[in-house]
N, C-alpha and C. Protein backbone atom coordinates (compact mmCIF):
# COMPACT_ATOMS: atom_id res chain seq x y z
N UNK A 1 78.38 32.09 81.17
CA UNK A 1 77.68 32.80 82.22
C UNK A 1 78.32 32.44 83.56
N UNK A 2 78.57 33.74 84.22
CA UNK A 2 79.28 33.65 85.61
C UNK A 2 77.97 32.47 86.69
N UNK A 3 78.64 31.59 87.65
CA UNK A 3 78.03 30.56 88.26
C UNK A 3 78.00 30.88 89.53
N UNK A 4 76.63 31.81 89.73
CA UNK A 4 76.19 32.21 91.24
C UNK A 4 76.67 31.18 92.54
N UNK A 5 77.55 32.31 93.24
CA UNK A 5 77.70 31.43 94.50
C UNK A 5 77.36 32.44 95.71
N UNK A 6 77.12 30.90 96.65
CA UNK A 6 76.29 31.55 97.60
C UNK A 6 77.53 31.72 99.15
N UNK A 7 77.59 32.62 99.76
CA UNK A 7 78.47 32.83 100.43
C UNK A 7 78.27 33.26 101.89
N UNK A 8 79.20 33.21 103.08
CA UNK A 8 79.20 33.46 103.96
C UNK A 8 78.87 35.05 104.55
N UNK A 9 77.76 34.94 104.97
CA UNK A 9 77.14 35.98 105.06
C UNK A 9 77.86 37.49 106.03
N UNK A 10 78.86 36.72 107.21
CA UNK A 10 79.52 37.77 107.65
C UNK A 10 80.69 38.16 106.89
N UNK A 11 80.72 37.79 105.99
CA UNK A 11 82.29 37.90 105.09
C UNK A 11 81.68 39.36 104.26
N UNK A 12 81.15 40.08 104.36
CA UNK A 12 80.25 41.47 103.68
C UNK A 12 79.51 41.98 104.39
N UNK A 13 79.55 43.17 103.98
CA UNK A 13 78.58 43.89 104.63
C UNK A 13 76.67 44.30 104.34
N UNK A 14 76.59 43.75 103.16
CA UNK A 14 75.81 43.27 102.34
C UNK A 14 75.08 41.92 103.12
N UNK A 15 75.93 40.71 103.32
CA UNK A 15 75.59 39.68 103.93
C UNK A 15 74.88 40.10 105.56
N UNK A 16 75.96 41.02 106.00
CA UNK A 16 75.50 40.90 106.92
C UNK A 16 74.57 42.04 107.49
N UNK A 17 74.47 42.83 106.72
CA UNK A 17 72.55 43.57 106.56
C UNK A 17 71.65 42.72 106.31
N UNK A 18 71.73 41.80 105.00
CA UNK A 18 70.47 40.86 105.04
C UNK A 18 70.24 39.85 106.12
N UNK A 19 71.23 39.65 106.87
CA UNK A 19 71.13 38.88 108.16
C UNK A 19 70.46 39.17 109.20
N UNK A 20 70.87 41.17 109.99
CA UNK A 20 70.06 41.44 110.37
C UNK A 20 68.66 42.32 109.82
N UNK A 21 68.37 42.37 108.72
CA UNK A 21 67.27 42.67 108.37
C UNK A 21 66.03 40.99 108.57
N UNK A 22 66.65 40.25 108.15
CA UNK A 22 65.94 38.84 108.24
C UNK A 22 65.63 38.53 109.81
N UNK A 23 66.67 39.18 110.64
CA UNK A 23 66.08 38.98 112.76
C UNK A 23 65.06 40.25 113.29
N UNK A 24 65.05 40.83 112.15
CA UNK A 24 64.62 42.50 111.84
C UNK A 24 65.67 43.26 113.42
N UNK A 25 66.53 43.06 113.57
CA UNK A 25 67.53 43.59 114.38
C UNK A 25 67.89 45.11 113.90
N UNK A 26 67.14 45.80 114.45
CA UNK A 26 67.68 47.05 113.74
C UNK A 26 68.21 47.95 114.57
N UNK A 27 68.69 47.49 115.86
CA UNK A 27 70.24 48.40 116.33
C UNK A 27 71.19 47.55 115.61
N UNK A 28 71.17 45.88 115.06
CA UNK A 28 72.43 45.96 114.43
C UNK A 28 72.60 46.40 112.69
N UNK A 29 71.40 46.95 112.24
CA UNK A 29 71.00 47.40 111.39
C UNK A 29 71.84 48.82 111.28
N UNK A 30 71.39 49.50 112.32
CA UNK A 30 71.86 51.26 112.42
C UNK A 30 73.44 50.77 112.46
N UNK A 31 74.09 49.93 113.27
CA UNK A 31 75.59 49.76 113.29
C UNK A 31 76.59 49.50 112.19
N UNK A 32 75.73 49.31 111.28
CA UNK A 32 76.26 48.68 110.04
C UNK A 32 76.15 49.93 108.80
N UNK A 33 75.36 50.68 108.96
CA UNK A 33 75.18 51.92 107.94
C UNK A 33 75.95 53.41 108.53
N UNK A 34 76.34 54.10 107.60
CA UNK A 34 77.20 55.09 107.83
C UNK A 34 76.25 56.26 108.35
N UNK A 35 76.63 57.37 109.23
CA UNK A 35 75.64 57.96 109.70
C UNK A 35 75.17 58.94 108.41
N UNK A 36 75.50 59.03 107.12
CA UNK A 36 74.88 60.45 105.94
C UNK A 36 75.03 59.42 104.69
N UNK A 37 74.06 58.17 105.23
CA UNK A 37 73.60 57.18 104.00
C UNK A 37 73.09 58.00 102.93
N UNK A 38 73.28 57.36 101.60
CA UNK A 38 72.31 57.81 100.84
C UNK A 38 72.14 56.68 100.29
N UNK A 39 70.48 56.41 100.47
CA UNK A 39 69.61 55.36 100.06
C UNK A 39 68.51 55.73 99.39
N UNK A 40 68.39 54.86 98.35
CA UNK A 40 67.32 54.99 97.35
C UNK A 40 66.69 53.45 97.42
N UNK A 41 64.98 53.50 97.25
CA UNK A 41 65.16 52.06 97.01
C UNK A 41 63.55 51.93 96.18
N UNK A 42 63.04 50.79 95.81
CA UNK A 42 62.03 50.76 94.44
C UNK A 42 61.58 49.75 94.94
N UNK A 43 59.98 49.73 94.87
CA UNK A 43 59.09 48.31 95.76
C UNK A 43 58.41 48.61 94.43
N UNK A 44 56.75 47.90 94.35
CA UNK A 44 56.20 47.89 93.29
C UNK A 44 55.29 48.89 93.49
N UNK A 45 54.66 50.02 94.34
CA UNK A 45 53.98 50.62 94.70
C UNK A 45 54.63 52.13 94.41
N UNK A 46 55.54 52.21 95.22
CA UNK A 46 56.55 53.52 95.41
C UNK A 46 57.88 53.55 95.20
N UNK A 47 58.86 55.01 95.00
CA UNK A 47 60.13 55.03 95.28
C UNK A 47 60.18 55.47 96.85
N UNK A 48 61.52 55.09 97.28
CA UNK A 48 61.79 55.22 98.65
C UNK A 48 63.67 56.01 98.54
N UNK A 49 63.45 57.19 99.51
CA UNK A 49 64.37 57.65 99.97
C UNK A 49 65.17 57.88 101.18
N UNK A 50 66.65 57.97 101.54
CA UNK A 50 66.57 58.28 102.76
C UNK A 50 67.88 58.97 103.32
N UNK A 51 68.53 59.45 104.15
CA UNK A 51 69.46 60.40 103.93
C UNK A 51 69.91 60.28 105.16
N UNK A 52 69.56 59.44 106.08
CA UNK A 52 70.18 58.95 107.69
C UNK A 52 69.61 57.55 108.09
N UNK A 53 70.17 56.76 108.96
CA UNK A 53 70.06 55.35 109.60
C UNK A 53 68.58 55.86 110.07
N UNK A 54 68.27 56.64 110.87
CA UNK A 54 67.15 56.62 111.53
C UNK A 54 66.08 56.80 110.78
N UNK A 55 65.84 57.51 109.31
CA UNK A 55 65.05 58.02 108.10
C UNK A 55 64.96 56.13 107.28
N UNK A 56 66.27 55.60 107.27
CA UNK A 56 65.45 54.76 106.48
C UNK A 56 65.01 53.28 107.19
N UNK A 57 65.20 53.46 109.17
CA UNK A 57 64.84 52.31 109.71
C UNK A 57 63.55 52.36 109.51
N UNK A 58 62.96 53.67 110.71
CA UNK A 58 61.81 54.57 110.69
C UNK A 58 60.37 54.13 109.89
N UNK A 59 61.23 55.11 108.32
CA UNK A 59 60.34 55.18 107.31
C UNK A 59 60.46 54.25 106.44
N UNK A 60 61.26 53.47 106.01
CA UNK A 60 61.66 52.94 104.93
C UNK A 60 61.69 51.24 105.82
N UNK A 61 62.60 50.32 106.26
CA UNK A 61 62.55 49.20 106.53
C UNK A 61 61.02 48.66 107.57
N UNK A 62 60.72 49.50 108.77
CA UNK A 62 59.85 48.89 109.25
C UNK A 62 58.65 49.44 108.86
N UNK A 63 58.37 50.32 107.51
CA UNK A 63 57.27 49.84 106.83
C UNK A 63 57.56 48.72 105.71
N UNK A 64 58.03 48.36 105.34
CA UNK A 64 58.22 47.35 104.75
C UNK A 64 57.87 46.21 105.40
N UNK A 65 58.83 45.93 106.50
CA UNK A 65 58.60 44.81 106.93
C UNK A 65 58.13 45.56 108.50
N UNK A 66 56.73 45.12 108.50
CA UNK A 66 55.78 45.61 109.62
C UNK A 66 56.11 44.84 111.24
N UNK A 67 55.67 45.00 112.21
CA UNK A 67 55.54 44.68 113.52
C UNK A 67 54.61 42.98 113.17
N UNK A 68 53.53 43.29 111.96
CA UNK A 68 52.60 42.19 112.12
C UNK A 68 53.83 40.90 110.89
N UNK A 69 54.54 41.26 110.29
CA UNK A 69 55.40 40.45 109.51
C UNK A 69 56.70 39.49 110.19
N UNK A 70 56.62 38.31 110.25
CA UNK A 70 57.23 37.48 110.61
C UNK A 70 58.51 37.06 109.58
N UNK A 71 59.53 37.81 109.63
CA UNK A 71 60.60 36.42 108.27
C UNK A 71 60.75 35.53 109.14
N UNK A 72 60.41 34.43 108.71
CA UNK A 72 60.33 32.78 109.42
C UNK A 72 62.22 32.60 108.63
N UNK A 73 62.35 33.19 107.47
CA UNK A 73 63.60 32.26 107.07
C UNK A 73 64.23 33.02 105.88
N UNK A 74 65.35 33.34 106.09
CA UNK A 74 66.32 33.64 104.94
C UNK A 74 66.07 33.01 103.97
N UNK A 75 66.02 33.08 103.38
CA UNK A 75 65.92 31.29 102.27
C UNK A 75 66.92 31.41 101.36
N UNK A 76 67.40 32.63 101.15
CA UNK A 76 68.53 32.53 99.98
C UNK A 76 69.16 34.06 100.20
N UNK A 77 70.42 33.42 100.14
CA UNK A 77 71.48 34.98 100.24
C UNK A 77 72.77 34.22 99.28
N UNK A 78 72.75 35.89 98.32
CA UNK A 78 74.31 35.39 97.63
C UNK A 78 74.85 37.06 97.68
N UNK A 79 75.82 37.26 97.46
CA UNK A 79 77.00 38.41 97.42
C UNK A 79 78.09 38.09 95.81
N UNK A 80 78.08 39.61 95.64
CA UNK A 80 78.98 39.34 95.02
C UNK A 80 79.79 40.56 94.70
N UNK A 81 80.66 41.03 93.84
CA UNK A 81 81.63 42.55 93.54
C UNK A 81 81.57 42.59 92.29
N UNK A 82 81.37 44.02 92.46
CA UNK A 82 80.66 44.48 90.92
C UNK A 82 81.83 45.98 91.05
N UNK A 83 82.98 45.82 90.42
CA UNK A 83 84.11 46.96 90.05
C UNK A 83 83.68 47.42 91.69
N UNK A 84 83.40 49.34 92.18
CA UNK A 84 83.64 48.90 93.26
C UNK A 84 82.36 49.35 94.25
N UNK A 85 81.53 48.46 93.99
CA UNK A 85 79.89 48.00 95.00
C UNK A 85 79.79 46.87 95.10
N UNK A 86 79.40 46.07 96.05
CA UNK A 86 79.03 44.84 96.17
C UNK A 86 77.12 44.91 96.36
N UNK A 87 77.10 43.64 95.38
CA UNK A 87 75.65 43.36 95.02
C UNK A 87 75.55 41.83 96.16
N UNK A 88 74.60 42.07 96.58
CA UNK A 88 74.03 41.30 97.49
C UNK A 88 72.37 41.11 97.01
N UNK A 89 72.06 39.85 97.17
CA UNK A 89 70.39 39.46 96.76
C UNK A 89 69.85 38.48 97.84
N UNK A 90 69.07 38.78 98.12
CA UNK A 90 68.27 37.61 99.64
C UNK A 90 67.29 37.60 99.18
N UNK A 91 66.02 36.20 99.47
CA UNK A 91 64.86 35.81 99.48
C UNK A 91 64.53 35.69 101.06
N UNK A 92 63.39 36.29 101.53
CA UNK A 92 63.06 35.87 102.57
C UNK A 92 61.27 34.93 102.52
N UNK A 93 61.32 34.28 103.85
CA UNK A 93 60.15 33.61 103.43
C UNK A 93 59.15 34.21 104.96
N UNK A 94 57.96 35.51 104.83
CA UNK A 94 57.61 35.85 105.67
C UNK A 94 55.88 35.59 105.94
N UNK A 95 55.55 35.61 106.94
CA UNK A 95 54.12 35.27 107.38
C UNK A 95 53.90 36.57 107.86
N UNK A 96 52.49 36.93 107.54
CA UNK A 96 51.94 37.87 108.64
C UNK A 96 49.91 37.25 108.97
N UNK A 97 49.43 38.49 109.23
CA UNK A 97 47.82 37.52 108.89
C UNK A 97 47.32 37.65 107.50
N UNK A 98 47.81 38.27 106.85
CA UNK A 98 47.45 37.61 105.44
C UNK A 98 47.82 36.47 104.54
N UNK A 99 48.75 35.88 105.32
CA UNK A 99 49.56 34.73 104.82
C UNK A 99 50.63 34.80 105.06
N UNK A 100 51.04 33.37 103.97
CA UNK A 100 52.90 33.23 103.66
C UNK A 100 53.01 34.43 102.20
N UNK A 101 54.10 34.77 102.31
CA UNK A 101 54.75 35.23 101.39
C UNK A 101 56.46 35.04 101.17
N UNK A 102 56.65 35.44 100.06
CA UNK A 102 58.30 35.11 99.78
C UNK A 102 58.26 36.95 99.31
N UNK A 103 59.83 37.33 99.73
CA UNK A 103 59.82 39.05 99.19
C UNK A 103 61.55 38.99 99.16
N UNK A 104 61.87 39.54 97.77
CA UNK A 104 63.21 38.78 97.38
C UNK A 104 63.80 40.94 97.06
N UNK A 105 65.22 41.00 97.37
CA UNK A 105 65.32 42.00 97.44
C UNK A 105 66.70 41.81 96.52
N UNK A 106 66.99 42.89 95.53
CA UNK A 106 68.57 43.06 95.24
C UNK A 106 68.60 44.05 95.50
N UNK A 107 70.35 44.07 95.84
CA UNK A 107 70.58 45.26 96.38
C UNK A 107 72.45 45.71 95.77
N UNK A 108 72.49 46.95 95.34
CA UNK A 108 73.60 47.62 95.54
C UNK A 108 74.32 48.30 96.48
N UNK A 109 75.27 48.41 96.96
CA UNK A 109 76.38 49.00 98.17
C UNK A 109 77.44 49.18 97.97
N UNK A 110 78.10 50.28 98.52
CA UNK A 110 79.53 50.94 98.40
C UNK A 110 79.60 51.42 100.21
N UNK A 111 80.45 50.77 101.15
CA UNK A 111 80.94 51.24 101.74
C UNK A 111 81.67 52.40 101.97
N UNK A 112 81.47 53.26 103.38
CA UNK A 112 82.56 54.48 103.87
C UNK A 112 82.72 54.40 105.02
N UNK A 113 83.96 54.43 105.37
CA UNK A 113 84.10 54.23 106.58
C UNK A 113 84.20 52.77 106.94
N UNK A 114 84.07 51.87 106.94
CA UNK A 114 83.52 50.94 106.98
C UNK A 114 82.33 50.27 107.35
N UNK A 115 81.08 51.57 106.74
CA UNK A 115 79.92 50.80 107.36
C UNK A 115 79.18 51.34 105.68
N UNK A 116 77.95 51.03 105.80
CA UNK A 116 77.62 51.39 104.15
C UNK A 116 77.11 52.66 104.37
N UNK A 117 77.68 53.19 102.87
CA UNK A 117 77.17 54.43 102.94
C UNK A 117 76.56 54.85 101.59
N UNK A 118 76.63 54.11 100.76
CA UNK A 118 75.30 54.22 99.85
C UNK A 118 74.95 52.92 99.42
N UNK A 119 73.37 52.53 99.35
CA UNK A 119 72.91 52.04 98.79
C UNK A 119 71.33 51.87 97.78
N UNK A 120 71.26 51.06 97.07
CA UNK A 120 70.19 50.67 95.73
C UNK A 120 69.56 49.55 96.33
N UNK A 121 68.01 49.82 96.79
CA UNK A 121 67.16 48.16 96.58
C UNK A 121 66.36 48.21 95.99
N UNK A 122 66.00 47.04 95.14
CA UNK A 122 64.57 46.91 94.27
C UNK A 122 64.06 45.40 94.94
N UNK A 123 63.06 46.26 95.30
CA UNK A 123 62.36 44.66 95.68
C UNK A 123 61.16 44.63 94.76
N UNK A 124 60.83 43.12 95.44
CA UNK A 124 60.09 42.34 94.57
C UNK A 124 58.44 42.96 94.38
N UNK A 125 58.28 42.83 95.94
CA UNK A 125 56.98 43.02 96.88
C UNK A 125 56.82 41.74 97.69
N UNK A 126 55.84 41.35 98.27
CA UNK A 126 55.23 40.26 98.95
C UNK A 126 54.66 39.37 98.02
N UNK A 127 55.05 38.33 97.74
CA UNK A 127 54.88 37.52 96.48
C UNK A 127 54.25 36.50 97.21
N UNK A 128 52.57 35.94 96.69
CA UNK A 128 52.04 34.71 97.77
C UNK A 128 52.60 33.50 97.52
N UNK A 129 52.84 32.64 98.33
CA UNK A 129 53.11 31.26 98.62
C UNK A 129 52.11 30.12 98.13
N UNK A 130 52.08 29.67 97.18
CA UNK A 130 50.68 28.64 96.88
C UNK A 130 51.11 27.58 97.27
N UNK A 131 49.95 26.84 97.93
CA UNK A 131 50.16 25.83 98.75
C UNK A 131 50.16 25.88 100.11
């Protein structure tokens, strides 16, 4: 079995979406995605679609992660190349007023242009923190 490594997050583009998704930075969010994305993505509730930067900041990332949601902390990012998409996976560790939670995302990507222009997420959901 291949031996997960964890890697420098600006070295991808993958890395460095989950970077600014984790500051919830989302002009450097829009800078990083191609302007005729095609994004699909899978929470435990719904599917999610989106077909421009502004469709899936909008609708898709800042409902996810709300105004009242805090990521206190990356907690885990790895990258890796899969023929030709790079798979990227992050844990974040977020507070809002319902608590702590951990919400762990994988994700698929294929660059164009050099910014992404399609991608796959399945997340976890908001998973509680005991303790």
């Amino acid at each position: 079995m291949p031996e997960t490594v964890k890697v420098d997050s600006s070295a991808s583009l993958g890395g460095a979406f989950a970077d600014a998704l984790a500051a919830k930075d989302f002009d450097r969010i829009r800078a990083l995605l191609h302007p005729e994305i095609e994004f699909r993505g899978l929470t435990p509730r719904r599917s999610w679609e989106a077909g421009d930067p502004d469709t899936l900041i909008g609708e898709v990332l800042r409902t996810w992660f709300e105004d009242s949601d805090e990521i206190e902390e990356l907690e885990k990012l790895e990258t890796d190349a899969f023929a030709d998409r790079e798979r990227v996976g992050y844990r974040f560790r977020v507070r809002n007023p319902e608590g702590l939670f951990r919400v762990e995302q994988q994700v698929y990507l294929s660059e164009r242009d050099g910014r992404i222009g399609w991608m796959r997420t399945v997340c976890s959901g908001y998973r509680p923190v005991e303790g």
